[in-house]
C-alpha atoms as a PDB file:
ATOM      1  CA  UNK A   1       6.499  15.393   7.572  1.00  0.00           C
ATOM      2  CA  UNK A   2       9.884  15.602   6.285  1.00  0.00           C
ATOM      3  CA  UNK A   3      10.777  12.225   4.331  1.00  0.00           C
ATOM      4  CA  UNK A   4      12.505   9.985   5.980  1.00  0.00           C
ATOM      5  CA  UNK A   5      15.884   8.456   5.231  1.00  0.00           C
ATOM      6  CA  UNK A   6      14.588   4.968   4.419  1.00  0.00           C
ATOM      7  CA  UNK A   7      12.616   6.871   1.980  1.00  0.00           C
ATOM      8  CA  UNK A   8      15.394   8.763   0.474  1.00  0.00           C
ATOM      9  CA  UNK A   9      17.561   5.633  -0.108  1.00  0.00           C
ATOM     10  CA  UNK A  10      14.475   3.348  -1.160  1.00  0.00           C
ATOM     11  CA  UNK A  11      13.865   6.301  -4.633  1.00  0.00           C
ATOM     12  CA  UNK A  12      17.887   6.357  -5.140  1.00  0.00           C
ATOM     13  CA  UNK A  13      18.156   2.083  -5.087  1.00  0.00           C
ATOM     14  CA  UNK A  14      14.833   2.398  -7.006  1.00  0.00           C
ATOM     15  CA  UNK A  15      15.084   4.537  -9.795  1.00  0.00           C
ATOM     16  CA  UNK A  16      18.943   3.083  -9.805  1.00  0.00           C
ATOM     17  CA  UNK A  17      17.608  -0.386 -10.297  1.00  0.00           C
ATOM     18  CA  UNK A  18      14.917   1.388 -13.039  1.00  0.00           C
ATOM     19  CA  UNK A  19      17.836   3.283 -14.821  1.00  0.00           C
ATOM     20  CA  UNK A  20      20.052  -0.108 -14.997  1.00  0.00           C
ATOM     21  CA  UNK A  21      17.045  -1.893 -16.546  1.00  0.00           C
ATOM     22  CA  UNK A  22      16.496   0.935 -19.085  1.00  0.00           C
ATOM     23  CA  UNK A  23      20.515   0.743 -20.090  1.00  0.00           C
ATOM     24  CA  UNK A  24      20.061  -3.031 -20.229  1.00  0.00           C
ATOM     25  CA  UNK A  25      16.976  -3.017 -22.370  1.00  0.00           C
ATOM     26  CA  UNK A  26      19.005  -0.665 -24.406  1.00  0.00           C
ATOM     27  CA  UNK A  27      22.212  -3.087 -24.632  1.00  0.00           C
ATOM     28  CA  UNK A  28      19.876  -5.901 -25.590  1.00  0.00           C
ATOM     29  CA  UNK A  29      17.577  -4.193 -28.054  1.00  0.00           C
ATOM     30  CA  UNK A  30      18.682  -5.815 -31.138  1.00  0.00           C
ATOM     31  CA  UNK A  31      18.890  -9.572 -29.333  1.00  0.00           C
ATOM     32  CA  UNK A  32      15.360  -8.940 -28.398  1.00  0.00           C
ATOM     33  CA  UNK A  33      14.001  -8.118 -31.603  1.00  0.00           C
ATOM     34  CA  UNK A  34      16.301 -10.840 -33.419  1.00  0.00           C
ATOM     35  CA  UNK A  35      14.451 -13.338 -30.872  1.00  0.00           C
ATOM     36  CA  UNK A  36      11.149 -11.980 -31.531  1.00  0.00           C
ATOM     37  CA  UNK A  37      11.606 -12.420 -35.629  1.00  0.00           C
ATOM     38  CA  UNK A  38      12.378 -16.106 -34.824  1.00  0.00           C
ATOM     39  CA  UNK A  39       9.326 -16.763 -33.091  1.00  0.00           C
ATOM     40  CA  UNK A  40       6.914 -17.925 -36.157  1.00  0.00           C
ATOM     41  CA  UNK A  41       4.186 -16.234 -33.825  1.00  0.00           C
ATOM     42  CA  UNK A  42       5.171 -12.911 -34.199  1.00  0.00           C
ATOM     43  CA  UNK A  43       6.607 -13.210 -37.300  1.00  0.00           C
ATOM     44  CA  UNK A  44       3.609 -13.165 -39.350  1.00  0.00           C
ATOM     45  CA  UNK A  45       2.625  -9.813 -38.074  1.00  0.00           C
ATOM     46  CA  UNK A  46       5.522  -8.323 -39.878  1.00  0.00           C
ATOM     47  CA  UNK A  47       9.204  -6.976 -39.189  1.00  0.00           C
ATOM     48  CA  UNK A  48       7.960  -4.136 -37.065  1.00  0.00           C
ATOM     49  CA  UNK A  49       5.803  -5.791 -34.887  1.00  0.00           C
ATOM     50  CA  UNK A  50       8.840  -7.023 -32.664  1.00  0.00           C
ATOM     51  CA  UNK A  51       9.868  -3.420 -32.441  1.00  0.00           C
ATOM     52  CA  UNK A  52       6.774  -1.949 -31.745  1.00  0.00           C
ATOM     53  CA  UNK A  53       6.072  -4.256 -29.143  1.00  0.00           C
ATOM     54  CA  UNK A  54       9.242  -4.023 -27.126  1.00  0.00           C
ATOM     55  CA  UNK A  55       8.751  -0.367 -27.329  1.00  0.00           C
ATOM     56  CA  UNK A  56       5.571  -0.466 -26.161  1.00  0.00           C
ATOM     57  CA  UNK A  57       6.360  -2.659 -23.413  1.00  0.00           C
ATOM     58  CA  UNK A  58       8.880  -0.824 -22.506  1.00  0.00           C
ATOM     59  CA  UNK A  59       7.075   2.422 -22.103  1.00  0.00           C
ATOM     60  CA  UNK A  60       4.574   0.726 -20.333  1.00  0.00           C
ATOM     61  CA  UNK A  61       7.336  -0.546 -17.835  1.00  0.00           C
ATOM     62  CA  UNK A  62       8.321   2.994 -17.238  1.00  0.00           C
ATOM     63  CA  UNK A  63       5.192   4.666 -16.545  1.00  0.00           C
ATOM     64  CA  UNK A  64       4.321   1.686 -13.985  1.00  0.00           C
ATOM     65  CA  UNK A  65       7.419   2.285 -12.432  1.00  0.00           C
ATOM     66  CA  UNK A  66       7.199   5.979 -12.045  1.00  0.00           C
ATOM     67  CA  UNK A  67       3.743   5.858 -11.025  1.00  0.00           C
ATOM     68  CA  UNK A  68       5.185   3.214  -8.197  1.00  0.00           C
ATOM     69  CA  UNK A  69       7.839   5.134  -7.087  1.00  0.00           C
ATOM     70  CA  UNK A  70       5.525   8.435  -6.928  1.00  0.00           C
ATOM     71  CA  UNK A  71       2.971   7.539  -4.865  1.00  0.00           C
ATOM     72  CA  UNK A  72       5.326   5.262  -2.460  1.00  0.00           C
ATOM     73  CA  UNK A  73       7.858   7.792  -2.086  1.00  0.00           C
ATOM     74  CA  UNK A  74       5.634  10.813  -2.577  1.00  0.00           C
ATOM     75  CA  UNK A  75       2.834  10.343  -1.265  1.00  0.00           C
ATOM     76  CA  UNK A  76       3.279   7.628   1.268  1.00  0.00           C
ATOM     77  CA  UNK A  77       1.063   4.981  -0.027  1.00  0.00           C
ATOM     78  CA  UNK A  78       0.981   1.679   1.280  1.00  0.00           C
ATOM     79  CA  UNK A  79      -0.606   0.122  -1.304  1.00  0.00           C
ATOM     80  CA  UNK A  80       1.624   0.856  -3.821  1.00  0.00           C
ATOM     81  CA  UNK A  81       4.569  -0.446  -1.113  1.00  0.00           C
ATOM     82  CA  UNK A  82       2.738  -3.365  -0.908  1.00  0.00           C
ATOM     83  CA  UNK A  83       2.644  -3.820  -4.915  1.00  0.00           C
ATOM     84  CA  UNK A  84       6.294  -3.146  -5.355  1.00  0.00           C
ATOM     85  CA  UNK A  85       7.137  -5.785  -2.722  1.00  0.00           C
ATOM     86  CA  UNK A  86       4.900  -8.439  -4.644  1.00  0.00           C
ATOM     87  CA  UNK A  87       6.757  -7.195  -7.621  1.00  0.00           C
ATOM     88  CA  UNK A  88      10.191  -7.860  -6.036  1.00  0.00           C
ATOM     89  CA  UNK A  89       8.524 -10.821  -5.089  1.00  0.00           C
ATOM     90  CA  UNK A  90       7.913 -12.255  -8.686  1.00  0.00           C
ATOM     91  CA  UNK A  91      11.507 -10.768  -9.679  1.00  0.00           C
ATOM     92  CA  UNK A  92      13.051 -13.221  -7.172  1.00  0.00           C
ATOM     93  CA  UNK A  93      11.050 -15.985  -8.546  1.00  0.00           C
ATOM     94  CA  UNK A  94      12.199 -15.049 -12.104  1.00  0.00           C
ATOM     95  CA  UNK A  95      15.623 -14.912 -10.888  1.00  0.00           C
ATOM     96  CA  UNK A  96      15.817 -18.371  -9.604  1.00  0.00           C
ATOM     97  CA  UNK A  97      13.896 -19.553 -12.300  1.00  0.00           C
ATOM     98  CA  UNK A  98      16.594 -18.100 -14.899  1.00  0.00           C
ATOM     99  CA  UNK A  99      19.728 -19.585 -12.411  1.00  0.00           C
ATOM    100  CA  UNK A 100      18.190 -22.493 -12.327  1.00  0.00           C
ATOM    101  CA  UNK A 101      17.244 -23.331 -16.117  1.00  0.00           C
ATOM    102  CA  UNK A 102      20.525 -21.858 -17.472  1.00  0.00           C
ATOM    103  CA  UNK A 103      18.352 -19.106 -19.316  1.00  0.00           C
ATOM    104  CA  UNK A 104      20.600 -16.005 -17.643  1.00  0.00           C
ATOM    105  CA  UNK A 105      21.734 -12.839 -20.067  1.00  0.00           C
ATOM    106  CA  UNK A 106      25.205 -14.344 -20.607  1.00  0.00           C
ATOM    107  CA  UNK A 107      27.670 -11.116 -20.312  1.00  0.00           C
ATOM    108  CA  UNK A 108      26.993  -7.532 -19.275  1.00  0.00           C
ATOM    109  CA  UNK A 109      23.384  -7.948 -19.588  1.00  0.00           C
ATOM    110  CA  UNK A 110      23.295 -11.215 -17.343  1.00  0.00           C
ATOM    111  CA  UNK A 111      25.650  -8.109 -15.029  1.00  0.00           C
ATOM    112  CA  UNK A 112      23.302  -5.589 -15.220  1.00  0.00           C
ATOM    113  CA  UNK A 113      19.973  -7.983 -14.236  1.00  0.00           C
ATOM    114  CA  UNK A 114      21.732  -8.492 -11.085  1.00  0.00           C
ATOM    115  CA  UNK A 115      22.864  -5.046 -10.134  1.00  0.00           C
ATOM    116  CA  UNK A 116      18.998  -4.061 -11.105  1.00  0.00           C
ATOM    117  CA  UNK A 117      17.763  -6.994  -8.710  1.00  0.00           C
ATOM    118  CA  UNK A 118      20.682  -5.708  -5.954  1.00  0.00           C
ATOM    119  CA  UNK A 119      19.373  -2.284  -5.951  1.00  0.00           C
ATOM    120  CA  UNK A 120      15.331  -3.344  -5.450  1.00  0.00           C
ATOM    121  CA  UNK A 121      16.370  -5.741  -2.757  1.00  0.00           C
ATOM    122  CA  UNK A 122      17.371  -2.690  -1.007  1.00  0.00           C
ATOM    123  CA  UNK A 123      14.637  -0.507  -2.189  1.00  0.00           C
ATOM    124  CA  UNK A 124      12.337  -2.787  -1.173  1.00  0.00           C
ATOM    125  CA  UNK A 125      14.410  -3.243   2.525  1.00  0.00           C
ATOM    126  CA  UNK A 126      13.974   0.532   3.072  1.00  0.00           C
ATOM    127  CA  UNK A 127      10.265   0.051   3.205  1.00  0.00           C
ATOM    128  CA  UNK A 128      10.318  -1.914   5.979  1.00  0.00           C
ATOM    129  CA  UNK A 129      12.288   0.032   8.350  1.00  0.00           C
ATOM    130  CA  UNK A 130      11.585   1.698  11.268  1.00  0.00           C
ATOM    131  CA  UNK A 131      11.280   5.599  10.035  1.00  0.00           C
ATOM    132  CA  UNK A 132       9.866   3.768   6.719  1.00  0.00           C
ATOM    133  CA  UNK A 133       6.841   2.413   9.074  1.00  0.00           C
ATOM    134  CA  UNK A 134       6.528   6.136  10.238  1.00  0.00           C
ATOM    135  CA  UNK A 135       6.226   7.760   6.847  1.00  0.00           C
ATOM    136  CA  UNK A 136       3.097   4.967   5.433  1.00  0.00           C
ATOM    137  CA  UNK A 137       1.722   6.069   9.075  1.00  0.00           C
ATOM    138  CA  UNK A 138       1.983   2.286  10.215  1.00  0.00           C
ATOM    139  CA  UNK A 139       1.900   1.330  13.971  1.00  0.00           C
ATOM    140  CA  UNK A 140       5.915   0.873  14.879  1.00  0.00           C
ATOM    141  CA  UNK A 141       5.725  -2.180  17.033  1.00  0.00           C
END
């Protein structure tokens, strides 16, 4: 079966929303690891724990998305569509949570979380449409 446009658009809002994350994490590098040498918890593993962490986590990040987007897109799992929607899920919850506590990236980066969050709403949308339902071989009420 040819993939379908819902499928098309969910991997292009997707991997947009993963490629604005990555440019973010990359604009707020040096916050993050400034943060982390404040906290007197990871401070006595040394100066490169923070780094090694955050690149760590970060690589982690990216193979969990890829894997994601792979066997949604790919090969039509509905599992995985399930996991990225509880994903998208949590992200709204962090979201609010942020809004609401005044804890927001001020500037571009506070920019960027939203475009990221933008593009999954829409990712996420495409799953559930019509031709989407066809793909993950679901019954099209």
């Amino acid at each position: 079966m040819e993939r379908p446009v819902s499928i098309i658009w969910f991997e292009r809002c997707y991997l947009g929303a993963t490629a604005v994350g990555l440019v973010n994490t990359a604009l707020s590098w040096n916050s993050s690891l400034q943060r982390m040498a404040e906290n007197p918890g990871a401070a006595q593993f040394g100066p490169a724990f923070g780094g090694n962490i955050l690149l760590f986590g970060t690589a982690i990040a990216i193979v969990l998305t890829l894997t994601l987007w792979y066997f949604t897109a790919r090969r039509r799992s509905v599992v995985t569509k399930w996991i990225i929607t509880a994903f998208f899920g949590l992200g709204v919850l962090g979201i609010v949570t942020s809004l609401r506590t005044g804890t927001t990236q001020p500037g571009i980066g506070g920019v960027l979380m939203i475009v990221a969050f933008v593009l999954n709403a829409l990712a996420v949308w495409q799953l559930f449409r019509p031709d989407a339902a066809l793909w993950f071989d679901e019954v099209v009420a």
